[in-house]
Protein backbone atom coordinates (compact mmCIF):
# COMPACT_ATOMS: atom_id res chain seq x y z
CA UNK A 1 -20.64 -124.68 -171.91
CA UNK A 2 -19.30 -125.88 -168.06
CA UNK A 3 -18.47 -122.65 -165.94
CA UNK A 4 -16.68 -122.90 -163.20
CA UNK A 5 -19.25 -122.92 -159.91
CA UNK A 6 -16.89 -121.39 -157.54
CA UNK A 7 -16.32 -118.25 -159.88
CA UNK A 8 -20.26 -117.99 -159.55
CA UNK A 9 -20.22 -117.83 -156.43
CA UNK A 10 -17.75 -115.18 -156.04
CA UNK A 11 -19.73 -113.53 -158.50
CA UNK A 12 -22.78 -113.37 -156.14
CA UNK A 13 -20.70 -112.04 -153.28
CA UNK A 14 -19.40 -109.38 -154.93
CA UNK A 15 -22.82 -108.22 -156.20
CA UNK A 16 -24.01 -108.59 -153.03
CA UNK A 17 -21.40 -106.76 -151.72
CA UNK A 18 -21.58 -104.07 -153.91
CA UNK A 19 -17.43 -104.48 -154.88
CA UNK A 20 -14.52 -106.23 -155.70
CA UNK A 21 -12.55 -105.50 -152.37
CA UNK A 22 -16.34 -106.01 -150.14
CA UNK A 23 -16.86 -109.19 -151.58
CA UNK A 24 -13.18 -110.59 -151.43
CA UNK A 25 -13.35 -109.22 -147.53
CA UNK A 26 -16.58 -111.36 -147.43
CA UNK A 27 -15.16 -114.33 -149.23
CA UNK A 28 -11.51 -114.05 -146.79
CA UNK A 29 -9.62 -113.96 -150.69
CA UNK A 30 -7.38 -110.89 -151.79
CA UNK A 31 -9.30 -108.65 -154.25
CA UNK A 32 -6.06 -109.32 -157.28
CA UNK A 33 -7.36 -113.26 -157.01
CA UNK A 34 -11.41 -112.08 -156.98
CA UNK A 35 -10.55 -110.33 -160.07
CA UNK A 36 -8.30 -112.98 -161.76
CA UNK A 37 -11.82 -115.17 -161.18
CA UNK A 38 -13.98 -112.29 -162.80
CA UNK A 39 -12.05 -111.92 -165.61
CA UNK A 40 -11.59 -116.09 -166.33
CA UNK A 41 -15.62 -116.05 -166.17
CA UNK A 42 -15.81 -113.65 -168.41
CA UNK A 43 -13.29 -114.84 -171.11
CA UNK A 44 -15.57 -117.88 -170.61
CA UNK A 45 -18.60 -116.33 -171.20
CA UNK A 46 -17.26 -114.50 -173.82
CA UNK A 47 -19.47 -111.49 -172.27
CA UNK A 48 -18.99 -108.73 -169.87
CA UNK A 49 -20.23 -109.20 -166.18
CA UNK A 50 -20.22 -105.61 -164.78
CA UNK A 51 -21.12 -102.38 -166.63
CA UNK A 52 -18.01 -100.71 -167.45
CA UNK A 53 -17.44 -97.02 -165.54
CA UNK A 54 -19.99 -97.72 -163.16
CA UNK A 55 -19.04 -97.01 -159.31
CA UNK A 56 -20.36 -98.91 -157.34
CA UNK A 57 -19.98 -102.17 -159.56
CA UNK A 58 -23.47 -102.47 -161.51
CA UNK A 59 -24.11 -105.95 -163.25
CA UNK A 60 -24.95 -106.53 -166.54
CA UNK A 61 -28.54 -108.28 -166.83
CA UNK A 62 -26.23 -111.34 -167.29
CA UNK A 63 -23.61 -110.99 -164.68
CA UNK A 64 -27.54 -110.10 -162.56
CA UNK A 65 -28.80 -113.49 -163.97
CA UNK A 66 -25.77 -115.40 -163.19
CA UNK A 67 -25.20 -113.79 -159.61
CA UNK A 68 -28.43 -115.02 -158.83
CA UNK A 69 -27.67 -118.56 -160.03
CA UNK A 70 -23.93 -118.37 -158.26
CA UNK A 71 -26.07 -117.31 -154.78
CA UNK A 72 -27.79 -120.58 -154.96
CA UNK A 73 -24.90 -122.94 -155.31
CA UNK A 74 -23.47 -120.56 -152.18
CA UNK A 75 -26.78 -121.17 -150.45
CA UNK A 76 -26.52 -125.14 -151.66
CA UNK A 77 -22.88 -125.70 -150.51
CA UNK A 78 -23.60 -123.83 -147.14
CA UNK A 79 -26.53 -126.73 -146.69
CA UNK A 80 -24.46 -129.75 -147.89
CA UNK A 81 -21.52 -128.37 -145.37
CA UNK A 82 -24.31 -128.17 -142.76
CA UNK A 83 -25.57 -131.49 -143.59
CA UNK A 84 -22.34 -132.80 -143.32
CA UNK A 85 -20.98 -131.61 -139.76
CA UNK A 86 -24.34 -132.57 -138.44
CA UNK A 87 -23.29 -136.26 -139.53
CA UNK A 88 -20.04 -135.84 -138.14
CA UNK A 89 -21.19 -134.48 -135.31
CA UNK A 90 -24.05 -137.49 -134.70
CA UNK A 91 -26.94 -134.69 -135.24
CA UNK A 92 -28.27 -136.47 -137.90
CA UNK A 93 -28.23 -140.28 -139.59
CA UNK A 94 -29.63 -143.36 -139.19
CA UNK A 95 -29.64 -146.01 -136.56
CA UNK A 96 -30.61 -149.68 -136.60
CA UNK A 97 -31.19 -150.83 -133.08
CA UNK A 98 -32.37 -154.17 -131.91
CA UNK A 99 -33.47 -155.36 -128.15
CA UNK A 100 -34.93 -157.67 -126.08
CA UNK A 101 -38.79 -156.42 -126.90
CA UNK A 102 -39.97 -156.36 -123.30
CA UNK A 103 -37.07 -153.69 -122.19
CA UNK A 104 -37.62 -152.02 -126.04
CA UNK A 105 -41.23 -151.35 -125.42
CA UNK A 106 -41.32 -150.94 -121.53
CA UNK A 107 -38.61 -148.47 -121.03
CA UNK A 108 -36.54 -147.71 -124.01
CA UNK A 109 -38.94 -146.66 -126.65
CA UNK A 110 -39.69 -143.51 -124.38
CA UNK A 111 -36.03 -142.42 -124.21
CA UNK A 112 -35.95 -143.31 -128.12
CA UNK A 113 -38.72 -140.45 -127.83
CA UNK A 114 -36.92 -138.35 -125.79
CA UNK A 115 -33.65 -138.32 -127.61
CA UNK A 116 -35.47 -137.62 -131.21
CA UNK A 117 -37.23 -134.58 -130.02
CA UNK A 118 -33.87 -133.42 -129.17
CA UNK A 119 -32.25 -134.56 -131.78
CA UNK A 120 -35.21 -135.23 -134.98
CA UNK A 121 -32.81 -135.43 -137.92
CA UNK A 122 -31.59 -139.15 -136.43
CA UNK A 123 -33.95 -141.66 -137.39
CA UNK A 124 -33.68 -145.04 -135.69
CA UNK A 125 -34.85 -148.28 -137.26
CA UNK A 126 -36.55 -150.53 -134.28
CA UNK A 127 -36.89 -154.46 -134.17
CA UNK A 128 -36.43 -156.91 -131.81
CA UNK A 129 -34.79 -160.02 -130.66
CA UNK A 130 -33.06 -161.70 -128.12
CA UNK A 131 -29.30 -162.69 -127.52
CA UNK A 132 -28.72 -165.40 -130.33
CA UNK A 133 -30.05 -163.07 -133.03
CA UNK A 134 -29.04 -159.62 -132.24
CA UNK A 135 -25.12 -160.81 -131.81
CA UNK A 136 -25.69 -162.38 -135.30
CA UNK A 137 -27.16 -159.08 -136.96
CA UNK A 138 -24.36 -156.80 -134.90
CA UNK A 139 -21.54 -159.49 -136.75
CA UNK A 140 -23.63 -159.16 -140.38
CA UNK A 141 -24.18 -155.15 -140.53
CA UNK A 142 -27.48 -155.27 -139.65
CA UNK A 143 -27.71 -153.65 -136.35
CA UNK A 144 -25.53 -150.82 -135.37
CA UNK A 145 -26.68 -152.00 -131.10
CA UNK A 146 -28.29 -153.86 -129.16
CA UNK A 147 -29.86 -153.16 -126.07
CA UNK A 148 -30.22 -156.44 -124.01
CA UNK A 149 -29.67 -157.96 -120.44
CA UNK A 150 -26.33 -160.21 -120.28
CA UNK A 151 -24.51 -161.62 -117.60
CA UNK A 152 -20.59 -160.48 -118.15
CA UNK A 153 -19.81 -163.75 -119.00
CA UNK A 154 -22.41 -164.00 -122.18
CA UNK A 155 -20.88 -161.09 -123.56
CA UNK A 156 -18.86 -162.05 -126.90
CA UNK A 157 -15.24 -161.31 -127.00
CA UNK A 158 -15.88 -159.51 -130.43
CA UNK A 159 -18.46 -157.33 -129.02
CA UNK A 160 -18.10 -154.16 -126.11
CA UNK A 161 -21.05 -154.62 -123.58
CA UNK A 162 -21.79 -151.27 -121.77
CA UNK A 163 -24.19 -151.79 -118.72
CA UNK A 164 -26.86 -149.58 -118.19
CA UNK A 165 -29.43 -150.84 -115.75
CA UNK A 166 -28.80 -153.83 -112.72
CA UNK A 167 -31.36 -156.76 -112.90
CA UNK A 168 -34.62 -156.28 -110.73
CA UNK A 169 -37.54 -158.25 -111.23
CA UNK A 170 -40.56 -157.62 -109.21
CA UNK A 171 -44.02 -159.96 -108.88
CA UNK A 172 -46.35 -157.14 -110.72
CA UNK A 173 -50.48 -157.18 -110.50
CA UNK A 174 -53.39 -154.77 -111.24
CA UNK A 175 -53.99 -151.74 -108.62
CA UNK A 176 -55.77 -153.23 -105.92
CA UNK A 177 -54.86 -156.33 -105.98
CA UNK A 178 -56.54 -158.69 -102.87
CA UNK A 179 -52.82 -159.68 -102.17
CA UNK A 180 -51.69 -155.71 -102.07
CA UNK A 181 -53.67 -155.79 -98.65
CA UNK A 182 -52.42 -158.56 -96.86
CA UNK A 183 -49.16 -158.02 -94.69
CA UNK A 184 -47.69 -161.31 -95.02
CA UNK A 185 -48.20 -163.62 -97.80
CA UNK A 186 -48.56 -167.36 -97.67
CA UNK A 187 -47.70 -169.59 -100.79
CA UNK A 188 -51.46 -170.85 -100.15
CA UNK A 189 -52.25 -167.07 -101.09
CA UNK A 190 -50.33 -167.27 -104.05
CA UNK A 191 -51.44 -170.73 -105.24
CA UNK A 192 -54.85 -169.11 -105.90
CA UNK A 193 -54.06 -167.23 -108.47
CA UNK A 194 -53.16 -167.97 -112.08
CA UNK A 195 -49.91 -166.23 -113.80
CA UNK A 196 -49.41 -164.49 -116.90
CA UNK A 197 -46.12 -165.87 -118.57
CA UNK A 198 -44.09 -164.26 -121.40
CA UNK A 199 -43.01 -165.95 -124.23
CA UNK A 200 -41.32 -169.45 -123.78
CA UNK A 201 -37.89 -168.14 -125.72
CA UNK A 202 -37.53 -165.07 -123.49
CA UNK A 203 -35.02 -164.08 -120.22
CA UNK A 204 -37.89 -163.01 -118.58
CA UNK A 205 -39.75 -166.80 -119.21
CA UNK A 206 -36.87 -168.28 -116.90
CA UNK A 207 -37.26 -165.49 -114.35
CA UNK A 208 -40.69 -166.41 -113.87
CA UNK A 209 -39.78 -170.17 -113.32
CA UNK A 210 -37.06 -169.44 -110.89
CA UNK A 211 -39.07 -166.89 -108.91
CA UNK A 212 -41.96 -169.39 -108.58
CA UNK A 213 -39.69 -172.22 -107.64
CA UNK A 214 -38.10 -169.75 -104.82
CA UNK A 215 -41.36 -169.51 -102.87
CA UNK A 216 -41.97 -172.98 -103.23
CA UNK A 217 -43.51 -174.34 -106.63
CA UNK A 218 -41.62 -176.36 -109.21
CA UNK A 219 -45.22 -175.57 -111.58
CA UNK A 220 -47.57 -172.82 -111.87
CA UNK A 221 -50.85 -172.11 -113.46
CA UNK A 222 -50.83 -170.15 -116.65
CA UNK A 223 -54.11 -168.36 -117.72
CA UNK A 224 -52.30 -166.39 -120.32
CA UNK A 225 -48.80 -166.44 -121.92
CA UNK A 226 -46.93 -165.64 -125.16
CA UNK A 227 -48.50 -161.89 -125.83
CA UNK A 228 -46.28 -158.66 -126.32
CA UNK A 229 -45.65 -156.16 -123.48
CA UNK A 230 -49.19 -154.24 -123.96
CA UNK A 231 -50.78 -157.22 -123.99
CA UNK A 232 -49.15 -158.63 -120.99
CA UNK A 233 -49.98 -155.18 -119.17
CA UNK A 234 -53.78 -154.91 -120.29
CA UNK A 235 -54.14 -158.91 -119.11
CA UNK A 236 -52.69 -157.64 -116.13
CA UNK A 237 -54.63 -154.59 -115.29
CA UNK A 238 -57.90 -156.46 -116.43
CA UNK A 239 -57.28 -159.59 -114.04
CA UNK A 240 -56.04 -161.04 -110.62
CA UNK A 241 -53.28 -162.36 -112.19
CA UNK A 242 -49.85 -162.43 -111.65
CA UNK A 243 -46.60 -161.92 -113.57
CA UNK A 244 -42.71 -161.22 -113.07
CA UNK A 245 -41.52 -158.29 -114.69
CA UNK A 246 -38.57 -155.60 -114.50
CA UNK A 247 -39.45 -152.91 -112.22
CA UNK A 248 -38.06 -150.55 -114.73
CA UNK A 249 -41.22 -151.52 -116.75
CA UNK A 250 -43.65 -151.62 -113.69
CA UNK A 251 -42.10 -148.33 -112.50
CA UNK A 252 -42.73 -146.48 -116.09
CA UNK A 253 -46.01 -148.15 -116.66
CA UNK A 254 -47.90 -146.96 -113.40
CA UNK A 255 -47.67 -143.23 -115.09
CA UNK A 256 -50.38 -144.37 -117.07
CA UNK A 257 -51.96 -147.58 -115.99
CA UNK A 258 -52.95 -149.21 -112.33
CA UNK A 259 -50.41 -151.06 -111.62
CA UNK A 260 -48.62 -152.45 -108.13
CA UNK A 261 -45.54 -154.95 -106.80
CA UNK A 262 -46.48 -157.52 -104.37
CA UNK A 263 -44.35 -156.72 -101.01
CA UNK A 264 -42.70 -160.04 -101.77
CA UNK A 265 -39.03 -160.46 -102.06
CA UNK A 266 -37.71 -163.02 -105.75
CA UNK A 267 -34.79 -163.51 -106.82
CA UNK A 268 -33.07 -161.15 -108.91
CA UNK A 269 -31.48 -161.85 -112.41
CA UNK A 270 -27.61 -161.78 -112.11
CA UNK A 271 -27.43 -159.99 -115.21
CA UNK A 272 -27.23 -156.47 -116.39
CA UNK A 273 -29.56 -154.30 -119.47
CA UNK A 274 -27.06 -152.64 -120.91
CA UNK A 275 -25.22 -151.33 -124.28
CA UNK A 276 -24.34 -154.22 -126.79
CA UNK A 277 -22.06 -153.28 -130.10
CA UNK A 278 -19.65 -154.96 -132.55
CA UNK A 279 -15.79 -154.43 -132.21
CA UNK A 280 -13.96 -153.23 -135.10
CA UNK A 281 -16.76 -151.51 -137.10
CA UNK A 282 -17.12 -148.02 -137.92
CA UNK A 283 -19.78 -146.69 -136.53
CA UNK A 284 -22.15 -143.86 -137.18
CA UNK A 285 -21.26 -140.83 -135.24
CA UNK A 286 -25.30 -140.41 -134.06
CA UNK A 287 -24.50 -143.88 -132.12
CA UNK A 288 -22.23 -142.49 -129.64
CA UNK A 289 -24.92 -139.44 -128.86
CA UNK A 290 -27.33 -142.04 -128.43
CA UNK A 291 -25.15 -144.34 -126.53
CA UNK A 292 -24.39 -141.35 -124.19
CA UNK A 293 -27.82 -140.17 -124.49
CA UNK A 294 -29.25 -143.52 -122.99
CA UNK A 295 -26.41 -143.49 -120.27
CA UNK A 296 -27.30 -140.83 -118.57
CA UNK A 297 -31.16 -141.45 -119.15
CA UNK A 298 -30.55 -144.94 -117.07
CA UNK A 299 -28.79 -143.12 -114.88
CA UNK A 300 -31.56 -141.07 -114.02
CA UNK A 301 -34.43 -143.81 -114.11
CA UNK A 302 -32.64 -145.74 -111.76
CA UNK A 303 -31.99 -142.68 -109.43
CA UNK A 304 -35.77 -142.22 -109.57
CA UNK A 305 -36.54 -146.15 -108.64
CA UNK A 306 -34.42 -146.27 -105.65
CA UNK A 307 -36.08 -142.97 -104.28
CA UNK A 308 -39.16 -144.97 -105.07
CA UNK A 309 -38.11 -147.98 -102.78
CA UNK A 310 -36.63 -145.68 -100.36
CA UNK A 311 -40.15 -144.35 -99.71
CA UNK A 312 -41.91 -147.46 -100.10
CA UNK A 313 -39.61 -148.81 -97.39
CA UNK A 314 -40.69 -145.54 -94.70
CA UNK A 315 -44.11 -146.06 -95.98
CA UNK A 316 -43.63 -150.16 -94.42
């Protein structure tokens, strides 16, 4: 036997309710169309649901058993109706984002932090990559953004590139450094010291090529190269080596480890970290919190780095 679930759950109003006309005021129906539904759910069951002369309404053990039942489909359909607007509203879902792993790691994954404590029901799928293969997974399905530093003109005409955060690299070394204390520094101060270099496939590998060639070297010694972003750091840290980095990343990392810029100016990267997604696709509705979400995060970050240099620059 199929009953009908939505006379159930009028059912478990109006026991709740205590009556007809309190649970059709409840339910926002007319109490002639609660009844109609009463009395088709009882021709169903072939059974009575109320006893009869009772005031108030008084269930039969049944119409008890079946009120109960009705209340959890009410409670069910509440949740799924929950569920659903939280989608809608980008509360809740699933992201697949991809980056460039040194920006991912250095400065995103805390805002990734950030936004799920606010928002816990989203859960966001991380990997990593650089230009050639994150366009390719945003054009397959795979990757609902990318977040990546492009020049305007590397952007793909198939793809909407929102910037979040101008190109600044900085020369980064432990806390302490020997150079740190030195007013003005020589390339012969520089030549003795070995550099830490990211991997070969990487952005930030031809940043650290051009910088060295601006203060005079076509080649440079490497004492360590090809590690991930913690590595990179703890080689750093641990050594009196050098490396070129974002000073996003420097400028997060010194909360918890000793790190410092060399007052040295390079060559910034004409390119932008920014936004990357594919035209034409629908998207899921917790992308464009997050996309806003990391907008005004930047926003912030780079607010806080220019104070930074603004007060480095007294301090000089």
């Amino acid at each position: 036997m199929k009953l009908d679930s939505e006379h159930l759950e009028i059912l478990a109003v109006i026991v709740e309710k205590g009556g007809l006309t309190e649970g059709a005021d409840a339910l926002g129906k007319s109490q002639p169309s609660v009844s109609r539904s009463m009395a088709l759910l009882e021709k169903r069951i072939n059974a009575p649901l109320f006893e009869p002369g009772r005031r108030p309404l008084r269930p039969t053990e049944l119409g008890q058993r079946l009120a109960r039942l009705g209340a959890q489909i009410r409670t069910a359909n509440q949740e799924a109706s929950l569920l659903v607007r939280r989608f809608q509203q980008g509360h809740a879902g699933r992201l697949r984002v991809g980056g460039s792993p040194t920006f991912m790691d250095g400065v995103v994954s805390t805002m990734i932090a950030d936004f799920q404590s606010r928002h816990d029901d989203v859960q966001i799928e991380q990997s990593y990559g650089y230009m050639d293969l994150l366009s390719s997974e945003l054009r397959n399905g795979a990757l609902d953004c990318a977040i990546l530093p492009l020049h305007a003109s590397q952007v793909p005409p198939d793809m909407t590139f929102v910037p979040l955060l101008p190109g600044n690299n900085v020369i980064a070394c432990r806390a302490g450094h020997p150079l740190t204390r030195r007013k003005g520094i020589t390339l012969a101060d520089i030549d003795t010291f070995t550099w830490i270099a990211p991997p070969a496939d990487s952005p930030l590998f031809r940043d650290l090529q051009r910088a060295v060639k601006a203060i005079g070297r076509d080649d440079f010694r490497v004492s360590f190269s090809g590690g991930t972003l913690a590595s990179i750091l703890s080689v750093l840290v641990g050594s009196d080596a050098l490396t070129v980095l974002p000073y996003s990343v420097v400028f997060l990392a010194r909360r918890t480890m000793a790190l410092d810029v060399l007052p040295l100016r390079i060559e910034h990267p004409d390119r932008q970290l920014g936004l990357m997604t594919m035209d034409g696709q629908q998207q899921p509705a917790a992308l464009k919190r997050f996309s806003g979400f990391l907008t005004a995060e930047f926003h912030r970050l780079r607010n806080l780095m220019d104070h930074e240099l603004q007060m480095a620059r007294r301090r000089g």
